[in-house]
Protein backbone atom coordinates (compact mmCIF):
# COMPACT_ATOMS: atom_id res chain seq x y z
CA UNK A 1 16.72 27.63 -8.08
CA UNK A 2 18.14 24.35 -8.14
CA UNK A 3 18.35 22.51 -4.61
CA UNK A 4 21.53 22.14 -2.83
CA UNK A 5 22.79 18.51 -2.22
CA UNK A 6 23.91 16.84 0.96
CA UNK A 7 25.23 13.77 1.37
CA UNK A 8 22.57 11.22 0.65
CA UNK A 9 21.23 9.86 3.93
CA UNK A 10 18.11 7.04 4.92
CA UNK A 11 15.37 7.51 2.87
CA UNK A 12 11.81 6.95 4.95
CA UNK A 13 9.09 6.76 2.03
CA UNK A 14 5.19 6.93 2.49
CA UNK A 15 4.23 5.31 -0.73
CA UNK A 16 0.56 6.40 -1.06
CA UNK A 17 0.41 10.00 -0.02
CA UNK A 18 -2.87 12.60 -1.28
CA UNK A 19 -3.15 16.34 -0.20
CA UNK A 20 -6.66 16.39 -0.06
CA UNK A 21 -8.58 20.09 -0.91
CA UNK A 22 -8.89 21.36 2.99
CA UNK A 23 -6.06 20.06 3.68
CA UNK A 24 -4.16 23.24 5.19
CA UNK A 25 -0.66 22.73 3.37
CA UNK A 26 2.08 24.27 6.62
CA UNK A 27 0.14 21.28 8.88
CA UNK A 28 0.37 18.74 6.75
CA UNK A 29 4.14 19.08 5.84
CA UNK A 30 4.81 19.74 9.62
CA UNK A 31 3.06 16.11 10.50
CA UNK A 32 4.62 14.53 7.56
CA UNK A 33 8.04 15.08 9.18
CA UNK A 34 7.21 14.71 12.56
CA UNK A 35 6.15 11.22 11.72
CA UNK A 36 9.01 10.48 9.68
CA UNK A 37 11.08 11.49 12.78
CA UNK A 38 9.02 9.06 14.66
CA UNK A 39 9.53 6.20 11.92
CA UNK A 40 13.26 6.74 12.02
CA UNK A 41 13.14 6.48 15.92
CA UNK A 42 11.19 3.01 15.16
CA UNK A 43 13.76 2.21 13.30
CA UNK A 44 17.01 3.42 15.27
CA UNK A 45 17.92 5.49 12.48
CA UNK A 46 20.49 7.81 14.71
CA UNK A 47 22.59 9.33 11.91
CA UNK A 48 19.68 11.08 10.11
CA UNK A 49 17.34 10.46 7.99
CA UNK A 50 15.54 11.96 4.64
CA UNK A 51 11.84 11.64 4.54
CA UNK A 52 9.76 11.64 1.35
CA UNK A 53 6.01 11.51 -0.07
CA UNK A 54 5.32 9.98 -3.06
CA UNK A 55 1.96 11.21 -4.31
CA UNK A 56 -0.96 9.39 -5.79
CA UNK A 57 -3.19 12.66 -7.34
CA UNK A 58 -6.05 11.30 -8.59
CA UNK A 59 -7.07 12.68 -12.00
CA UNK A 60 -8.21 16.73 -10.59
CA UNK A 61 -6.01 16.96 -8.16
CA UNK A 62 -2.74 18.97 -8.92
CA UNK A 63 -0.97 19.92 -5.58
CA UNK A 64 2.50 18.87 -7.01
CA UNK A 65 2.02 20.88 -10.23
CA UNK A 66 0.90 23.80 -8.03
CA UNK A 67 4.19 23.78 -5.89
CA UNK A 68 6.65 22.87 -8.85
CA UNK A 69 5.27 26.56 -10.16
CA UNK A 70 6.34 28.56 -7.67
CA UNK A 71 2.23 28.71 -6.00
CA UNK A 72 3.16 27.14 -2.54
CA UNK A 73 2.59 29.73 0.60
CA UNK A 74 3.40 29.06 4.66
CA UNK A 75 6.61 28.14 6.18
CA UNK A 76 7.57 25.98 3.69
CA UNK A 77 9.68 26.62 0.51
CA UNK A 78 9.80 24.54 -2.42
CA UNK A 79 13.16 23.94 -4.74
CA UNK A 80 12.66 21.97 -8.04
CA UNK A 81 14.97 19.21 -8.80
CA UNK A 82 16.70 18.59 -11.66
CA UNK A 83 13.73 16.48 -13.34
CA UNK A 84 9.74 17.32 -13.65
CA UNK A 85 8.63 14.80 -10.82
CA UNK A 86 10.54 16.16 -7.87
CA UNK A 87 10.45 18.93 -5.54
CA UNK A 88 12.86 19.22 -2.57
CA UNK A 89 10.49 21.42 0.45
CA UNK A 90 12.81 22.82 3.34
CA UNK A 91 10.54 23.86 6.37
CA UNK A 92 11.44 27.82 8.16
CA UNK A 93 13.53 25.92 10.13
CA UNK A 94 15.75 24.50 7.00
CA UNK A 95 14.58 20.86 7.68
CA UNK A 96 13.85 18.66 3.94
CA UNK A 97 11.72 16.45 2.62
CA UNK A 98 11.14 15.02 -0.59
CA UNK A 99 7.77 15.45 -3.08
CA UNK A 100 7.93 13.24 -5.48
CA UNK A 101 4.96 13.25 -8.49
CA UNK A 102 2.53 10.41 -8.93
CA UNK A 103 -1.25 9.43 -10.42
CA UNK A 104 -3.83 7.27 -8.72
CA UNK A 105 -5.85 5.89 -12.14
CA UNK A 106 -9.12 4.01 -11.31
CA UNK A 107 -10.38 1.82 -13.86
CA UNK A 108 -13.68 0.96 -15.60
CA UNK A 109 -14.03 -2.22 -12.80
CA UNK A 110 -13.14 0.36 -9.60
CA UNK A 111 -9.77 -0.90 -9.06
CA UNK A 112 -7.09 1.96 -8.72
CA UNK A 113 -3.32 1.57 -10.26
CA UNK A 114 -0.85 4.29 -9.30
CA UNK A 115 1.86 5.72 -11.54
CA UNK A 116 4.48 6.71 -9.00
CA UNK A 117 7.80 8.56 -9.28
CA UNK A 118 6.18 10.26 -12.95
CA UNK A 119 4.83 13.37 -13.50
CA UNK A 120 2.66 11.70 -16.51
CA UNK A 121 -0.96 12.29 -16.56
CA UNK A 122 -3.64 9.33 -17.34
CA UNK A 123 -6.87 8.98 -18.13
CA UNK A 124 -9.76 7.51 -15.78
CA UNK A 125 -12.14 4.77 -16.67
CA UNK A 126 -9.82 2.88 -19.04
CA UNK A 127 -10.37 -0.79 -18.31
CA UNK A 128 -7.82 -2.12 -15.84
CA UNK A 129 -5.64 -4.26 -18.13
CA UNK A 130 -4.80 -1.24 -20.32
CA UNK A 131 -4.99 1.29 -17.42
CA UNK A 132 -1.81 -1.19 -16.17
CA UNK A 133 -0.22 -1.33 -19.65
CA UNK A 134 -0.30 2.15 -20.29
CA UNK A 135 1.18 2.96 -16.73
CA UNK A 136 4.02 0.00 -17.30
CA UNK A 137 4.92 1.72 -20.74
CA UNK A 138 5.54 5.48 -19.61
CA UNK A 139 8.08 4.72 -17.42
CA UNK A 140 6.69 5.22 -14.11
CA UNK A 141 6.45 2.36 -11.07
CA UNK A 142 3.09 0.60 -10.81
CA UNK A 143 1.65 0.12 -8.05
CA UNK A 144 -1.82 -1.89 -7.23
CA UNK A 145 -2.77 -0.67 -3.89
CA UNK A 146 -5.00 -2.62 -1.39
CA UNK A 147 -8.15 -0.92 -1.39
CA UNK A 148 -11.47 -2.11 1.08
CA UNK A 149 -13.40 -4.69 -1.02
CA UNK A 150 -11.93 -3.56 -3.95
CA UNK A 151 -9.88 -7.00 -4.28
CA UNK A 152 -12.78 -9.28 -3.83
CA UNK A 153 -14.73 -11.73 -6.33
CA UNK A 154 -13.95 -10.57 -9.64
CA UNK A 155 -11.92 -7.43 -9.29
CA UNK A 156 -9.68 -9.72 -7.10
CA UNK A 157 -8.94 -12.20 -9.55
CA UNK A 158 -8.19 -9.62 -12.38
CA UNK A 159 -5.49 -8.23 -9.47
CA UNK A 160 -4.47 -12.27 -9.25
CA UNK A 161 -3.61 -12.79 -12.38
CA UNK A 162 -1.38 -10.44 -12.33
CA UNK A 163 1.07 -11.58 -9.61
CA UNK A 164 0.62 -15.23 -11.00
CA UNK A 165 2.01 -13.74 -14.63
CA UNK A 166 5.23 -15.60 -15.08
CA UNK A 167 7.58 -12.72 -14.87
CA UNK A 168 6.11 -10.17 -12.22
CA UNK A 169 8.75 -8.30 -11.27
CA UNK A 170 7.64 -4.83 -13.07
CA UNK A 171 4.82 -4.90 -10.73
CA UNK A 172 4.35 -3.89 -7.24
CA UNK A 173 1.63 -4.08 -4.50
CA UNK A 174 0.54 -1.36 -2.32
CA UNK A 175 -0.58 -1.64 1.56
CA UNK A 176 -2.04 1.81 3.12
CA UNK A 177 -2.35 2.62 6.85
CA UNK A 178 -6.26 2.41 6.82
CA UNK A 179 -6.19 -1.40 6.44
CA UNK A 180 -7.28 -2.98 9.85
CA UNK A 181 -4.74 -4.77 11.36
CA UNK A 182 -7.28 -6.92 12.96
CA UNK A 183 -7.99 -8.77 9.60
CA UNK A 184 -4.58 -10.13 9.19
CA UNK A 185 -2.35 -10.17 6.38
CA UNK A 186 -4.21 -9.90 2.87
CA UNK A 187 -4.66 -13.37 0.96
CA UNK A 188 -3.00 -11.66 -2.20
CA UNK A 189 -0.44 -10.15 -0.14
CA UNK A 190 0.78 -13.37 0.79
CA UNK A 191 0.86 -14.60 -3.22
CA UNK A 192 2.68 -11.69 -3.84
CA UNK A 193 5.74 -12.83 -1.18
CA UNK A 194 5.33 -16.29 -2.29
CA UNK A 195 6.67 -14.91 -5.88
CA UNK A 196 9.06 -12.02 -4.09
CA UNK A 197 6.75 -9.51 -4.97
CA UNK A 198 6.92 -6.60 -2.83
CA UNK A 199 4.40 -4.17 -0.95
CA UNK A 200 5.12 -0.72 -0.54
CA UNK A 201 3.35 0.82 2.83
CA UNK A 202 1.92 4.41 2.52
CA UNK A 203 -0.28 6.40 4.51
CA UNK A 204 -3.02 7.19 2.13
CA UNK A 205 -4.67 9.93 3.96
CA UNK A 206 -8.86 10.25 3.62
CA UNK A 207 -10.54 13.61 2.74
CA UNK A 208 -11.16 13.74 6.85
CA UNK A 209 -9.97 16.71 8.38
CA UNK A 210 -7.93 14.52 11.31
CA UNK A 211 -5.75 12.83 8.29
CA UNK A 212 -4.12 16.04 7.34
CA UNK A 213 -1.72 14.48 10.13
CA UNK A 214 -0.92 11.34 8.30
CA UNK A 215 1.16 11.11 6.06
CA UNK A 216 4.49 9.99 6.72
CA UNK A 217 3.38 7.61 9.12
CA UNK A 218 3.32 4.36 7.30
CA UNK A 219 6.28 3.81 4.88
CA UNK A 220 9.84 1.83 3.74
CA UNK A 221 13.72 2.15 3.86
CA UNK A 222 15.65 2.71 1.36
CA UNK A 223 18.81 2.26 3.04
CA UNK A 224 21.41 4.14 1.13
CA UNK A 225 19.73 7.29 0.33
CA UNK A 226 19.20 9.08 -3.11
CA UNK A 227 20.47 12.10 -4.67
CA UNK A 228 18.31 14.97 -4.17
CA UNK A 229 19.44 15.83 -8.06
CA UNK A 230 17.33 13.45 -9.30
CA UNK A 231 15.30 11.36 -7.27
CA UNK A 232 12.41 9.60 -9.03
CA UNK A 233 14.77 8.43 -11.43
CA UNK A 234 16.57 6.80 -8.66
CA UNK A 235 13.72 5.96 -6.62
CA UNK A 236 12.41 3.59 -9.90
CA UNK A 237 15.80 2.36 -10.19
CA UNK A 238 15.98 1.35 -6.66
CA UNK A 239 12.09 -0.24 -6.80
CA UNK A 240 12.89 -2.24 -10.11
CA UNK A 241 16.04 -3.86 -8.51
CA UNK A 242 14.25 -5.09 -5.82
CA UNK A 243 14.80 -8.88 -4.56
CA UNK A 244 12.38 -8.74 -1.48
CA UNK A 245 10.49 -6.48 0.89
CA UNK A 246 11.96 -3.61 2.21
CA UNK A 247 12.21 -2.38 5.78
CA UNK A 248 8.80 -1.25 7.08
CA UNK A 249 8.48 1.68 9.71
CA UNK A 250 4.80 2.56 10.38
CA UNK A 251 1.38 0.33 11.24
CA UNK A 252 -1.68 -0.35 9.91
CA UNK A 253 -5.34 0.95 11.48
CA UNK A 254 -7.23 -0.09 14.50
CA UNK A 255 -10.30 -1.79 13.71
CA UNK A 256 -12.43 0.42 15.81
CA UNK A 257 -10.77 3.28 14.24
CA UNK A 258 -10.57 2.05 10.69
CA UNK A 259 -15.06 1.64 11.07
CA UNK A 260 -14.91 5.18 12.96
CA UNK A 261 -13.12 6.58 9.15
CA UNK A 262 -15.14 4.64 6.79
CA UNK A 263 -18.20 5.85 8.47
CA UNK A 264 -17.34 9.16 8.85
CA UNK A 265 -16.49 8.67 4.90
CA UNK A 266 -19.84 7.90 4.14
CA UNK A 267 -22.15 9.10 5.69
CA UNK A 268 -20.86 12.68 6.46
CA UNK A 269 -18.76 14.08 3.84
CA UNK A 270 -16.59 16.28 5.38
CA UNK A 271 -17.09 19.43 3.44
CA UNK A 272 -16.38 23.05 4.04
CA UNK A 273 -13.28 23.04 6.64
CA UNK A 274 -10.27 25.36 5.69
CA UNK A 275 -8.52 24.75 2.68
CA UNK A 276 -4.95 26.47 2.01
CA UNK A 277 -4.84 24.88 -1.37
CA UNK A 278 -5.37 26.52 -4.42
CA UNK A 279 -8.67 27.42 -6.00
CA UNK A 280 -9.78 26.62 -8.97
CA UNK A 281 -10.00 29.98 -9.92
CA UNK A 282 -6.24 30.14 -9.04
CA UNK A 283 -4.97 27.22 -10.97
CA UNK A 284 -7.90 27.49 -13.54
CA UNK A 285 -8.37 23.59 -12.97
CA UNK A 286 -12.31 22.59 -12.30
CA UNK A 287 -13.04 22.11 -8.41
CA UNK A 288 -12.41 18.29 -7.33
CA UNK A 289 -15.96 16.69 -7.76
CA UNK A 290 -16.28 14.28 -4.84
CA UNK A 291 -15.08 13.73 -1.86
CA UNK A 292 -15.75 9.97 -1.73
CA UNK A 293 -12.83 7.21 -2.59
């Protein structure tokens, strides 16, 4: 059944969102709109509001594929759109928010480039130059995300040389909530605005049990809405035509806190609390092999 379509209102977008396996799926969807309503409060947005996730799966993860086929359970409901990469999900209480498909491709150096607003597949370990190409070419919006010593030394400078290309625009960068605000604003961060190259905020939730709250709570504005028809194709429209940085609701990590996750990310991998996704038995996908990022 095809969605029905309201007026297009505020968009609120968490550009780097994963549903981690353990995640319970009614939890996470309830604290994705919570904080939305809480970003749109930031923001004074009094006449309403749309909020929407743009994933990052990483190469055997398939929540989005798993809800586009009719396998989501809970209080939510899930309508496709009128393309493969969205999904409009309308809580018991008839209250919407946008899933919109994306891939998080790491590389053969460790560097990760999403594919967002697609529901294209890629392949890991392809070195990062072609990983970008091949990303660029199938249409969807790439994104190099900020990652913790992931743009240092060498890896850094391949990321460089891309915003210092003479004609950037196709490219974005990616800021996530884990950053520590404490370290101030990234070096390459600052090229990028130097060239009008903008950063798109997202939550990026951790396989830790307390970041099935999350998501939602680091994003942009896009001020005058989308269809709900087809919104990935507008969302890339929107993203291309971009002359600056967009409104920011949301902020970045404590630095206590941010040590606190990458600790806890380490050196106890948080295995074994309830999952409400699928199994792999269920979606006859192989289990997700690490829990590490």
């Amino acid at each position: 059944m095809q969605a029905s379509i309201p007026a297009p209102a505020p968009l609120l977008v968490d550009a780097h969102v994963h549903f981690h396996r353990g995640f319970d799926q009614d939890r996470f969807l309830d604290a994705a709109l919570a904080n939305f309503r809480q970003g749109a409060a930031e923001l004074s947005l009094e006449q309403g509001f749309l909020g929407c996730l743009l994933l990052a799966e990483p190469a055997d993860a398939h929540w989005f594929g798993h809800l586009r086929s009719g396998g989501g359970s809970g209080s939510w409901s899930f309508d496709p759109t009128e393309e493969p990469s969205g999904i409009v999900a309308r809580s018991s209480t008839g209250e919407r928010l946008l899933v919109i498909a994306g891939r998080q491709v790491r590389t053969r150096e460790g560097l990760e480039v999403l594919a967002l607003a697609s529901a294209e597949e890629f392949p890991d370990g392809l070195p990062f130059a072609d990983a970008l190409a091949r990303v660029r070419w199938s249409g969807a919006v790439p994104v190099l995300p900020w990652g913790f010593g992931k743009w240092w030394f060498y890896r850094g400078g391949l990321v460089e040389a891309v915003i210092r290309r003479p004609e950037p625009k196709w490219i974005l960068l990616g800021d996530n909530a884990g950053r520590p605000l404490a370290g101030g604003t990234p070096r390459l961060f600052r090229e990028a605005a130097a060239r009008g190259i903008p950063v798109l905020p997202g939550s990026d939730p951790l396989p830790l049990p307390e970041h099935e709250t999350r998501a939602g709570s680091y994003g942009f504005v896009v001020d005058g809405g989308l269809s709900e028809r087809r919104p990935a194709e507008g969302l890339r429209r929107w993203l291309r035509g971009l002359s600056g940085q967009p409104r920011v609701f949301g902020r970045c990590e404590s630095l206590p806190r941010f040590f606190r996750d990458q600790t806890l990310l380490r050196l106890h991998r948080p295995v074994g609390f309830k999952s409400s996704a699928p199994s792999p038995a269920q979606t006859g996908r192989p289990a997700a092999s690490s829990w590490t990022r």
